[in-house]
Each structure stands twice: as structure tokens, then as C-alpha cells.
N, C-alpha and C. Protein backbone atom coordinates (compact mmCIF):
# COMPACT_ATOMS: atom_id res chain seq x y z
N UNK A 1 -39.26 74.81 14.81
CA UNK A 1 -39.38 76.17 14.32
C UNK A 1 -38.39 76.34 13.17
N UNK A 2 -38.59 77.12 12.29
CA UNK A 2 -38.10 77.26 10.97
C UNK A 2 -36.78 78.35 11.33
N UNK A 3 -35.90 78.04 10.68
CA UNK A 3 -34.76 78.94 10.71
C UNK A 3 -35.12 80.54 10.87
N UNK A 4 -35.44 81.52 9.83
CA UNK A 4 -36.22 82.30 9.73
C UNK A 4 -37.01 82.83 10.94
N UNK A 5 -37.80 82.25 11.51
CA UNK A 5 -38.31 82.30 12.83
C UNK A 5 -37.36 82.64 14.32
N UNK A 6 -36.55 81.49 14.02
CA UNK A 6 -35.68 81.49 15.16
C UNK A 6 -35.34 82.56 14.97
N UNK A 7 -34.32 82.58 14.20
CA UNK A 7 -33.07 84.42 13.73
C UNK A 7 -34.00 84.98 14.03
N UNK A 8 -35.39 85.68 13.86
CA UNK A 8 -36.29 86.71 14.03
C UNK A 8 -36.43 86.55 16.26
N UNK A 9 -36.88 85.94 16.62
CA UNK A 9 -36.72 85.75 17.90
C UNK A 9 -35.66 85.83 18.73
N UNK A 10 -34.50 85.22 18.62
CA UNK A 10 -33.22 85.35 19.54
C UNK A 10 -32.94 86.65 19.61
N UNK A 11 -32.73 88.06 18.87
CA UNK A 11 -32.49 89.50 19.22
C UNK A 11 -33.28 89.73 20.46
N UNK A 12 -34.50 89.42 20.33
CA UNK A 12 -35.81 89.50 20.97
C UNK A 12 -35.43 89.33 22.86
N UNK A 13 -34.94 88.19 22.40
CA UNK A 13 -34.93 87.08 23.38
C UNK A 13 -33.34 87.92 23.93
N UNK A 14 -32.68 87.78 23.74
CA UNK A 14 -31.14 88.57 23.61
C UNK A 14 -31.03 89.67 24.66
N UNK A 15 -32.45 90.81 23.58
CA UNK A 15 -32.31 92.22 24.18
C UNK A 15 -32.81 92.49 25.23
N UNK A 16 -33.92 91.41 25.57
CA UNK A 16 -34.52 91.68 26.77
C UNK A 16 -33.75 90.87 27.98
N UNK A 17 -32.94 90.00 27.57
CA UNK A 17 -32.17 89.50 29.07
C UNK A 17 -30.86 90.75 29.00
N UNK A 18 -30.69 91.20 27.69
CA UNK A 18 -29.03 92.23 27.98
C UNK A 18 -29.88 93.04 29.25
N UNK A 19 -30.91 93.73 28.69
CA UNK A 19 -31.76 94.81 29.61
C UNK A 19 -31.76 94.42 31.02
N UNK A 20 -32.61 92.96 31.20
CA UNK A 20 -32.20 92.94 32.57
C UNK A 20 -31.03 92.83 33.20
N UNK A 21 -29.88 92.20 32.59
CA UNK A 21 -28.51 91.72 33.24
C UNK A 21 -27.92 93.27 33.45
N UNK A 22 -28.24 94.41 32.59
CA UNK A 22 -27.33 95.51 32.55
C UNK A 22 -28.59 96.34 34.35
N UNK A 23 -29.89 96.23 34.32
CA UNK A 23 -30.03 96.77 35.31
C UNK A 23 -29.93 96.24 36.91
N UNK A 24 -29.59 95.00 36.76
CA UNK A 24 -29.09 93.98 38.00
C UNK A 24 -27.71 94.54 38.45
N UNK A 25 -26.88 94.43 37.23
CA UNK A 25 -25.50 94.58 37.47
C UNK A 25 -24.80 95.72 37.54
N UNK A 26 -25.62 97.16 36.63
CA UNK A 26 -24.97 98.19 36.25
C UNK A 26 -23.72 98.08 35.20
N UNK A 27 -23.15 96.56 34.58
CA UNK A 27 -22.40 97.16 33.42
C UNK A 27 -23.08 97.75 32.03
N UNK A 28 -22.17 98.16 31.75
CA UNK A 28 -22.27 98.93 30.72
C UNK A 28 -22.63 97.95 29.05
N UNK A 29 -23.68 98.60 28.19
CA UNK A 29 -24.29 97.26 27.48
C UNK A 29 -22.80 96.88 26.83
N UNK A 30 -22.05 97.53 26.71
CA UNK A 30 -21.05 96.48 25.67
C UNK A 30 -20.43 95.31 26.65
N UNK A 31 -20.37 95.82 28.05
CA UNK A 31 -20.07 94.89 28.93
C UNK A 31 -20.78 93.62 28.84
N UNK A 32 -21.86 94.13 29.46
CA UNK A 32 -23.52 93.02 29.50
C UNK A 32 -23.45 92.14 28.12
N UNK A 33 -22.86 92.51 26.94
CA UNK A 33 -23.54 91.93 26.03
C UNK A 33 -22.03 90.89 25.83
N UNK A 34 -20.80 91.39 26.40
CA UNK A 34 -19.49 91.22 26.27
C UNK A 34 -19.77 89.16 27.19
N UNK A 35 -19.96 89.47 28.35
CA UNK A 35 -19.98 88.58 29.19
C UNK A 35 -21.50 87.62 28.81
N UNK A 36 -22.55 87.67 28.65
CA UNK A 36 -23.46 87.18 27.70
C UNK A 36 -23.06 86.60 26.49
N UNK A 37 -22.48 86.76 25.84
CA UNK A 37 -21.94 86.29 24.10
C UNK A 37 -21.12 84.97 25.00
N UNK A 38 -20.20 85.22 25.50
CA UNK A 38 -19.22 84.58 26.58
C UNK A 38 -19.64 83.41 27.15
N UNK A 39 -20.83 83.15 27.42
CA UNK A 39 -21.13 82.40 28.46
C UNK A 39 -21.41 80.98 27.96
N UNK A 40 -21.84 79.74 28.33
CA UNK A 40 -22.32 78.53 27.87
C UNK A 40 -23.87 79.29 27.53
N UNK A 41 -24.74 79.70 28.80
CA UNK A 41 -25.99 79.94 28.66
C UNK A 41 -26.19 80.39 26.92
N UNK A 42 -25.38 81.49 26.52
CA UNK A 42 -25.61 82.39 25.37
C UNK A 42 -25.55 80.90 24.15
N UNK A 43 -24.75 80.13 24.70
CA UNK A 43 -24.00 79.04 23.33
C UNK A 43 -25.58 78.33 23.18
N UNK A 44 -26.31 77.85 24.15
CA UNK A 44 -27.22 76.67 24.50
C UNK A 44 -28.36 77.62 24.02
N UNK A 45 -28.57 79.09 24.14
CA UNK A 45 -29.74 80.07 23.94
C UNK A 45 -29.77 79.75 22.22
N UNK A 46 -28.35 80.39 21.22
CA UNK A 46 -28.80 80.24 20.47
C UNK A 46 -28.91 79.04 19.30
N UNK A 47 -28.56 78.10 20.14
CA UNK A 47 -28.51 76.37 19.54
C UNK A 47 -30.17 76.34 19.57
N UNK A 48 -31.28 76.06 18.59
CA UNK A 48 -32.52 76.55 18.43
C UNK A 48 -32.91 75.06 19.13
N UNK A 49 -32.53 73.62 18.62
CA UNK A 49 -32.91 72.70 19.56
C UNK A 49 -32.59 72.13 20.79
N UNK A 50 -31.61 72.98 21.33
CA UNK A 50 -32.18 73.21 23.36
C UNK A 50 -33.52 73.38 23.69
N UNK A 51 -34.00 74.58 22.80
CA UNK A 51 -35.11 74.67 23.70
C UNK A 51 -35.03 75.87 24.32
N UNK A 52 -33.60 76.08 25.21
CA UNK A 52 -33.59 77.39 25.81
C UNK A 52 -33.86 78.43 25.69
N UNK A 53 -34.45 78.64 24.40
CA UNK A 53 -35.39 79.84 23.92
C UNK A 53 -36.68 80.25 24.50
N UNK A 54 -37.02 79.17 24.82
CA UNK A 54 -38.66 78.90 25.16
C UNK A 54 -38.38 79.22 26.51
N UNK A 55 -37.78 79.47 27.52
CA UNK A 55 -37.30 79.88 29.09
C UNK A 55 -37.97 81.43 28.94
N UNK A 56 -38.83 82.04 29.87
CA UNK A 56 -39.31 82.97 30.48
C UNK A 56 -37.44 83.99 30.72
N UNK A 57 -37.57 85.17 30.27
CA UNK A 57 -36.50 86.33 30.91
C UNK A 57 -35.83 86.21 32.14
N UNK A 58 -37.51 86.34 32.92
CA UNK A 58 -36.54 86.11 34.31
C UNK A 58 -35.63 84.88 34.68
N UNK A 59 -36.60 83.39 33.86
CA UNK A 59 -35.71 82.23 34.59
C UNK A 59 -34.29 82.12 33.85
N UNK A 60 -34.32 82.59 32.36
CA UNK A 60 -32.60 83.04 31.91
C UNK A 60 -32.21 83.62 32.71
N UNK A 61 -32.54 84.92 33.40
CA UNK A 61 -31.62 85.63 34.06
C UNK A 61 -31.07 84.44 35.13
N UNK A 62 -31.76 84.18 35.80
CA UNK A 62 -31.65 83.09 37.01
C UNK A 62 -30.70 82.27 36.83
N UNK A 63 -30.44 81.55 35.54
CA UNK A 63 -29.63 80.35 34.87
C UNK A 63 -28.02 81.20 34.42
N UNK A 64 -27.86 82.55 34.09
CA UNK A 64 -26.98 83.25 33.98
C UNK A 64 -26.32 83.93 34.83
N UNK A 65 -27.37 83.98 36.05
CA UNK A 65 -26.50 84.77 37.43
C UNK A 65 -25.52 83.51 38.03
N UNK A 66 -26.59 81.83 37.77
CA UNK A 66 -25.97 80.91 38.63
C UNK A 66 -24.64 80.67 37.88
N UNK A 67 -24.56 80.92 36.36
CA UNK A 67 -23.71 80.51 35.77
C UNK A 67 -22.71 81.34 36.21
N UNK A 68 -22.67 83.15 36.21
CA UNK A 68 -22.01 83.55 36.25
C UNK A 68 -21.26 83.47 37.72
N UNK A 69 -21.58 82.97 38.97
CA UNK A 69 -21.47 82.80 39.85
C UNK A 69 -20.54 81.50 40.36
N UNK A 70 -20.95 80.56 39.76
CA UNK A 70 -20.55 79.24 40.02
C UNK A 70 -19.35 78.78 38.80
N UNK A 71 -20.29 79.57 37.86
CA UNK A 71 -18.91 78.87 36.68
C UNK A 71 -19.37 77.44 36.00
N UNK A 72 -20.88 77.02 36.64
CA UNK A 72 -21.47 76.05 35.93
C UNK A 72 -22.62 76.19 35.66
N UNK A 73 -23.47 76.11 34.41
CA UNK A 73 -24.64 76.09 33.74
C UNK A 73 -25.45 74.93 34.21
N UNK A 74 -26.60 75.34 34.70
CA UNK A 74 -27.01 73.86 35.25
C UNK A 74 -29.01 74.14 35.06
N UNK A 75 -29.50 73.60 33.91
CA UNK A 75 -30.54 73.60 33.44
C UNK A 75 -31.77 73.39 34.30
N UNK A 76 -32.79 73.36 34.62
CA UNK A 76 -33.85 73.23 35.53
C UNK A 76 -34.50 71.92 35.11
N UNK A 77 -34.57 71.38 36.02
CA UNK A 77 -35.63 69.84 35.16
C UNK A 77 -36.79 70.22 35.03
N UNK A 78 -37.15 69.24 33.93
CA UNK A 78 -38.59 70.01 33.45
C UNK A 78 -40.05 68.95 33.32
């Protein structure tokens, strides 16, 4: 995918996991977006050849609760 593309998608991609993480958790979006920016998940989301773009909302959320939980990022085999 073309640069251009990507940058146009990741907000996308971004706003709709802040949305869910802020109604799971109740922080507040500067929080949500505070601890998100923070994370490995966020580093690997917007590195465009991971891939991790292409992950469904919910299974980010899933990969960001475990992260935030465990303290380790641990990808799904595919």
C-alpha cells in the first residue's frame, strides 16, 4: 500500500480502537489515546509492513488488553 493510503487509514484505524478502549475502560480520550501512543501494539500498528493494520478492531482491542495486562505483545499466528 502506498504511503498516502496508509496515513489516510491509520486515524481510521486509531479512532475506532481509541473508541473502543475508552468504552471498556472509562478513561478519559486523552488518557485512552495517552496509553495507546505508549504501547508496542501502537509502534507495530503504525509500522505499515506488519500488517497490523489489516487486524479487525475487536482483535486489536484483544492484542492491547493482553498487552496492557501482561506487559507483552504477543501477535496471533496466522
Amino acid at each position: 500500500m502506498d504511503k498516502e493510503k496508509f496515513a489516510a487509514i491509520l486515524p481510521v484505524i486509531t479512532g475506532g480502537l481509541i473508541s473502543k478502549i475508552i468504552a471498556e475502560t472509562k478513561l478519559s480520550e486523552d488518557e485512552a489515546f495517552n496509553k495507546l501512543y505508549n504501547s508496542e501494539l501502537y509502534a507495530a500498528l503504525e509500522n505499515e509492513e506488519t500488517k497490523v493494520w489489516t487486524y479487525s478492531i475487536p482483535k486489536l482491542l484483544d492484542l492491547y488488553n493482553a498487552e496492557i495486562t501482561t506487559g507483552i505483545l504477543d501477535f496471533p499466528d496466522c
